[in-house]
N, C-alpha and C. Protein backbone atom coordinates (compact mmCIF):
# COMPACT_ATOMS: atom_id res chain seq x y z
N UNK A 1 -60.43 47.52 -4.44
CA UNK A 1 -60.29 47.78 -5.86
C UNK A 1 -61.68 47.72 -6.50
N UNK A 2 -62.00 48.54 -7.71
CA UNK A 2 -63.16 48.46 -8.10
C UNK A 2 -62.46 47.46 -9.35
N UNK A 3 -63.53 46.47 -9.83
CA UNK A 3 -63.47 46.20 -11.27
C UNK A 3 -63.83 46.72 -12.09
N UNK A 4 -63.38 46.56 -13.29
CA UNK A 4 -64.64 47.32 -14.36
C UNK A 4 -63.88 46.02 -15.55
N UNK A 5 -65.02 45.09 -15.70
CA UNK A 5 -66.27 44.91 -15.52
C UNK A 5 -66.44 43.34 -15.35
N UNK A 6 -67.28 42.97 -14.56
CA UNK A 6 -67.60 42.15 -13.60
C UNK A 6 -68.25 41.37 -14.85
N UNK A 7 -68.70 42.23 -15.88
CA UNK A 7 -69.92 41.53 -17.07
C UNK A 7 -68.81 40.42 -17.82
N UNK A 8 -67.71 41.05 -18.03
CA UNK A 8 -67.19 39.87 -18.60
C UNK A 8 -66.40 38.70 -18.11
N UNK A 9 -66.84 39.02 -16.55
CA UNK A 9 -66.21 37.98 -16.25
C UNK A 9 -67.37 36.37 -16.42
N UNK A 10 -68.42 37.57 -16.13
CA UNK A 10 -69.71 36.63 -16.07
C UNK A 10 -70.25 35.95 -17.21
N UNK A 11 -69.32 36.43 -18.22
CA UNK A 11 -69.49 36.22 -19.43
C UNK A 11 -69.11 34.85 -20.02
N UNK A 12 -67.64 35.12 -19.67
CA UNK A 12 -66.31 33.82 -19.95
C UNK A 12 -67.26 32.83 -19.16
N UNK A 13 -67.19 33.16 -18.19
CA UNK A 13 -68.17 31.82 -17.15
C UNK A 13 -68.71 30.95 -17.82
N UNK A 14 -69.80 32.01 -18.28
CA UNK A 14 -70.96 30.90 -19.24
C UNK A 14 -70.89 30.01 -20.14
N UNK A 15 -69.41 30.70 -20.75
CA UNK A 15 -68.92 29.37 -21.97
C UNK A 15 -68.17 28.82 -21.47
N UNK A 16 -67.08 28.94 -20.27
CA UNK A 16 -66.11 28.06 -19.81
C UNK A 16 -66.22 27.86 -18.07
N UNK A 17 -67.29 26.71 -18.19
CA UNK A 17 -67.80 26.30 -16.80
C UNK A 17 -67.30 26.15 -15.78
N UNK A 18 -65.95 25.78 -16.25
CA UNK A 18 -64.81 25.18 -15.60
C UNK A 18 -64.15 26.18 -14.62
N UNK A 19 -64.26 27.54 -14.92
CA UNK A 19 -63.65 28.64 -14.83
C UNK A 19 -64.36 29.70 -13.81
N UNK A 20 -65.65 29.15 -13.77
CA UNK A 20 -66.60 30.02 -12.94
C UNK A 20 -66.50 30.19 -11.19
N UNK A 21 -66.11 29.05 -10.91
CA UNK A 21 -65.74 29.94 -9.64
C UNK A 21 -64.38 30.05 -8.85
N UNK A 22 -63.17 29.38 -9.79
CA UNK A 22 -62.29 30.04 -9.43
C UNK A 22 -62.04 32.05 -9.93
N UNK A 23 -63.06 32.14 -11.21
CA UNK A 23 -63.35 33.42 -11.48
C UNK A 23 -63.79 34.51 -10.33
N UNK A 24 -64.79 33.51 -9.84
CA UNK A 24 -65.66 34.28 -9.13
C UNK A 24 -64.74 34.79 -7.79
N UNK A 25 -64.08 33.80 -7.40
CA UNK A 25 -63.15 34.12 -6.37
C UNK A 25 -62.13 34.90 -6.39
N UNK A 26 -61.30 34.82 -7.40
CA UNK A 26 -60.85 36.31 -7.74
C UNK A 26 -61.21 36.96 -7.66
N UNK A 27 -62.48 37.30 -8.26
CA UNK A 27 -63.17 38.67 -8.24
C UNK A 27 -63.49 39.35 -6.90
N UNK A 28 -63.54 38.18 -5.75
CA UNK A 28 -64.00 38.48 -4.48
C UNK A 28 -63.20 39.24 -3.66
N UNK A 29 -61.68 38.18 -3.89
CA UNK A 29 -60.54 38.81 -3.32
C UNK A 29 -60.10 40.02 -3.64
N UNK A 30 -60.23 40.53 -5.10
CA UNK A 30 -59.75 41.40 -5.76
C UNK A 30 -60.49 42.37 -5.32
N UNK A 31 -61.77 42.82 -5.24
CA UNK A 31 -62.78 43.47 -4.92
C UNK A 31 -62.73 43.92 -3.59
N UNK A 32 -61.73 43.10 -2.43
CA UNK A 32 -61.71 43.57 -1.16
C UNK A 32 -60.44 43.96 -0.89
N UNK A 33 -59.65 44.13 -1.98
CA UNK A 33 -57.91 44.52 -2.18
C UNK A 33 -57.79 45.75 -1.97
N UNK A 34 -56.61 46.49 -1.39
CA UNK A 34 -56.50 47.66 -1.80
C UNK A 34 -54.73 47.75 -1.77
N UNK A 35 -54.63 47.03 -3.38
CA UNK A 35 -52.85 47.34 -3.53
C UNK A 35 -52.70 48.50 -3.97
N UNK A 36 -50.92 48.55 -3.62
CA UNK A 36 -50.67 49.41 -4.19
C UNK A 36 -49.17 49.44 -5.09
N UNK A 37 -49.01 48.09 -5.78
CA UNK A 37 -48.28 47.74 -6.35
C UNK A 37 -47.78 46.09 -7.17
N UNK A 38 -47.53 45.92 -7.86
CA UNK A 38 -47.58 44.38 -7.62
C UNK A 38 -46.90 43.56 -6.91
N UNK A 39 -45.72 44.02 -6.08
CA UNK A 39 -45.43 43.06 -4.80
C UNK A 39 -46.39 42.46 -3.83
N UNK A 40 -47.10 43.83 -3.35
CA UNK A 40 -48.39 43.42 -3.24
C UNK A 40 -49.98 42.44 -3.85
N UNK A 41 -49.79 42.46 -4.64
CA UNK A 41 -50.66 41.44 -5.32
C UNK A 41 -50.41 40.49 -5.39
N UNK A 42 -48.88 40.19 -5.39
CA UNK A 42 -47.98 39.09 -5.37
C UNK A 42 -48.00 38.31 -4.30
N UNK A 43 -48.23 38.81 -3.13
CA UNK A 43 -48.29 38.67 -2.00
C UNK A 43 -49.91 37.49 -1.23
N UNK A 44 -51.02 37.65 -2.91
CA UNK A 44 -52.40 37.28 -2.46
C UNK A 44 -52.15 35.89 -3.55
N UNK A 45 -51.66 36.50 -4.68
CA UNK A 45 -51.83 35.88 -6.11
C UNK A 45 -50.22 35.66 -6.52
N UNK A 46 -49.38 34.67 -5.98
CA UNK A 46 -47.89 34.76 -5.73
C UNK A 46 -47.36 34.68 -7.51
N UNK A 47 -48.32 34.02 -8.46
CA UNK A 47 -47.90 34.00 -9.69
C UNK A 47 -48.34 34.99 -10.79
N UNK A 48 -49.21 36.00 -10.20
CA UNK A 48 -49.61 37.18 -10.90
C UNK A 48 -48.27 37.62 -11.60
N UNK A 49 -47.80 37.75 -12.48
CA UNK A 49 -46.86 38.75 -13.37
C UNK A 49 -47.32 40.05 -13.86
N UNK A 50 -46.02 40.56 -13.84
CA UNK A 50 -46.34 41.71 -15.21
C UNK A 50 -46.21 41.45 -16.41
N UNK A 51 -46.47 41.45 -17.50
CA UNK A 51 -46.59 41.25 -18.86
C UNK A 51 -46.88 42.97 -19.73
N UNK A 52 -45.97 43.62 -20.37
CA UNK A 52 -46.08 44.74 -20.52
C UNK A 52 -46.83 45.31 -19.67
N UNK A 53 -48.06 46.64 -20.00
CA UNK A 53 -48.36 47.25 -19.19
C UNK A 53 -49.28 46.62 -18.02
N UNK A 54 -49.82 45.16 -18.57
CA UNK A 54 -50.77 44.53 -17.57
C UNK A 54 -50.44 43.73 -16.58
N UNK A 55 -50.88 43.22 -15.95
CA UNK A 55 -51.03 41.82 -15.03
C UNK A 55 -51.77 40.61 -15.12
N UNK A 56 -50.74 39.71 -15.64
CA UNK A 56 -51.72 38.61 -15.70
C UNK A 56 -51.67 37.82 -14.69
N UNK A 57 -52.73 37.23 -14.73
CA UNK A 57 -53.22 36.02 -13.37
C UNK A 57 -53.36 34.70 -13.96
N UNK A 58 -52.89 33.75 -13.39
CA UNK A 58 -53.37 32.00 -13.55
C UNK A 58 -54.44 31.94 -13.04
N UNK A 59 -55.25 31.07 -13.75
CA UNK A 59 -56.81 30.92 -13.70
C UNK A 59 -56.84 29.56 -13.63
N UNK A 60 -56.84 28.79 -12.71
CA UNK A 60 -57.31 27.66 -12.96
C UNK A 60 -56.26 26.21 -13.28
N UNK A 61 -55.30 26.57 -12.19
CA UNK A 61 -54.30 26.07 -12.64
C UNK A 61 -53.09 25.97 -13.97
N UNK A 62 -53.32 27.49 -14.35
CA UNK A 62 -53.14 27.96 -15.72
C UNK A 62 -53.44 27.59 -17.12
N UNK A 63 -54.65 27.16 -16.87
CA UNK A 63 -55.61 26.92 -17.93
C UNK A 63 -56.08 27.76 -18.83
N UNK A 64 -56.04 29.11 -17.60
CA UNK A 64 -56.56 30.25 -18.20
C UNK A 64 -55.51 31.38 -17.78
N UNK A 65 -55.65 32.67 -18.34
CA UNK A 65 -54.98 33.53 -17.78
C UNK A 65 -55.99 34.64 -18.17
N UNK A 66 -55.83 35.52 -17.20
CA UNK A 66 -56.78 36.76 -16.93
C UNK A 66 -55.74 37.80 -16.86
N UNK A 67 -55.99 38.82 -17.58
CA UNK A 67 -55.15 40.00 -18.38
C UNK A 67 -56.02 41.23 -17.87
N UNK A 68 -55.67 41.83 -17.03
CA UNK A 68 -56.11 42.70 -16.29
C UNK A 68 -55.00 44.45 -16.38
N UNK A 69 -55.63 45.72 -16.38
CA UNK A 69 -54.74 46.68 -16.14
C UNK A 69 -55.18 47.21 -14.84
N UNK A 70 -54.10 47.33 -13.92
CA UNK A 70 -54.47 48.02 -13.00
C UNK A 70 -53.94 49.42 -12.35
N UNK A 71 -54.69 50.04 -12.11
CA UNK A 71 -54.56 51.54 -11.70
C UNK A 71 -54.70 51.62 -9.88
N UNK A 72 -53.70 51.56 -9.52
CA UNK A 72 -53.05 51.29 -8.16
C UNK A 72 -53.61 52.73 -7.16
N UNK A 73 -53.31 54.20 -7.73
CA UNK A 73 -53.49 55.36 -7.66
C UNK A 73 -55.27 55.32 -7.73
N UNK A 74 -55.79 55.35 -8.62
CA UNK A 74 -57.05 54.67 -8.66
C UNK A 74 -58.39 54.02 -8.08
N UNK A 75 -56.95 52.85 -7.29
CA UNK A 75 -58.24 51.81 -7.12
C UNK A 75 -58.70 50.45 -8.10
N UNK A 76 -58.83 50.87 -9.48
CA UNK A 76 -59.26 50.52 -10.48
C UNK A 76 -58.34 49.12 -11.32
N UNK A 77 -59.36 48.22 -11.49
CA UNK A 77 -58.96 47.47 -11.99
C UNK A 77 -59.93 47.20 -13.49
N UNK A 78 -58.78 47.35 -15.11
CA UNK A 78 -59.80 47.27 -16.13
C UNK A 78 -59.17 45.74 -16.42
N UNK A 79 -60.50 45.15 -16.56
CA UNK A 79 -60.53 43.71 -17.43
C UNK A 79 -60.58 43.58 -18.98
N UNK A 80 -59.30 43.03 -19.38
CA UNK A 80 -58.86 43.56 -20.57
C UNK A 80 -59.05 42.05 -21.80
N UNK A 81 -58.64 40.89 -21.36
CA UNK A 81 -58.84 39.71 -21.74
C UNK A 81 -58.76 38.53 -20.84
N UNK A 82 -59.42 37.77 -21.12
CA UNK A 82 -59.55 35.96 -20.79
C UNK A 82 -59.43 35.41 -21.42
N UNK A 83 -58.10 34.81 -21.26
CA UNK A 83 -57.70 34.01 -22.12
C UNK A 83 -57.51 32.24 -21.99
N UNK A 84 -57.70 31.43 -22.88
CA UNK A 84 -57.25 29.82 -22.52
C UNK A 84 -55.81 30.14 -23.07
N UNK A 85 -55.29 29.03 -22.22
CA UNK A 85 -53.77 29.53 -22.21
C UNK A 85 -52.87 28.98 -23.38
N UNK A 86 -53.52 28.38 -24.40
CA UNK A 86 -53.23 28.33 -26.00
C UNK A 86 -53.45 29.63 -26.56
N UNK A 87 -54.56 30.63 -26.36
CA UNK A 87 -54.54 31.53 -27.16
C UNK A 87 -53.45 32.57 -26.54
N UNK A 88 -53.46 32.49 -24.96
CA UNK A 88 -52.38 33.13 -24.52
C UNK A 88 -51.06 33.18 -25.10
N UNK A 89 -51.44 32.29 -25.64
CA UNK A 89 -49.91 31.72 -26.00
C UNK A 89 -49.72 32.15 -27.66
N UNK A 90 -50.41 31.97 -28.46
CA UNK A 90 -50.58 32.61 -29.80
C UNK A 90 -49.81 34.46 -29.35
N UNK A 91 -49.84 35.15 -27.98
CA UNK A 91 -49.56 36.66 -28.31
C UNK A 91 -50.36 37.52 -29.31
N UNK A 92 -51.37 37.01 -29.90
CA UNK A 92 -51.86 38.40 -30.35
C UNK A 92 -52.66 39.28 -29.74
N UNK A 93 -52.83 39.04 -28.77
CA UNK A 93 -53.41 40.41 -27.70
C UNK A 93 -52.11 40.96 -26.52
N UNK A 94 -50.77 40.58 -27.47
CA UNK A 94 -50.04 41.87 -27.16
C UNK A 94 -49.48 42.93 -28.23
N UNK A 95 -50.90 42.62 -29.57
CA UNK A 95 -50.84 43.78 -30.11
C UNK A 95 -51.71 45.11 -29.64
N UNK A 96 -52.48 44.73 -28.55
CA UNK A 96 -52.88 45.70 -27.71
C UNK A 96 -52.14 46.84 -27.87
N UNK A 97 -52.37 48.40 -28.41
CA UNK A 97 -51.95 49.41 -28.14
C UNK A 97 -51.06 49.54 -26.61
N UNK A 98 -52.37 49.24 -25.55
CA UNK A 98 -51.61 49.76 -24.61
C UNK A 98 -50.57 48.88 -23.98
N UNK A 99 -50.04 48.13 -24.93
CA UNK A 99 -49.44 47.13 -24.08
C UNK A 99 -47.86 47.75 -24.14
């Protein structure tokens, strides 16, 4: 899978220390993935869900959740939000259009 974009993951990092290399490890696994569905993903990341059009991931013992869209056909994985799992929890980034 390609990411797009790696910048924000590197980003969240910097302010949430805590987060940096279970981040990073995702990114590793994810990066050497080639699903093609989310049973499959399910299969690496057993608590990944769907959540409207995205997939979210537990970060950290669900501290965090990582809101990802992925394009299976593709390849492509877009990084959409990082969230602490209070703001997750607020829902307003499922006023996301594409959600």
């Amino acid at each position: 899978m390609h990411i797009i974009s790696f910048r924000i993951l590197r980003e969240y990092a910097e302010t949430h220390a805590d987060s940096q290399e279970v981040l990073s490890n995702w990114y590793k696994v994810a990066t050497k993935a080639k699903w093609s569905n989310l049973l499959e993903v399910q299969q690496v990341f057993p608590k990944a869900e769907a959540v409207g059009n995205f997939t979210v991931f537990n970060i950290k013992g669900n501290k965090y959740r990582l809101i990802v869209s992925i394009d299976y056909e593709g390849q492509l994985i877009y990084i959409k939000y990082i969230l602490t799992h209070a703001e997750y929890d607020k829902e307003n980034w499922k006023d996301d259009p594409y959600f």
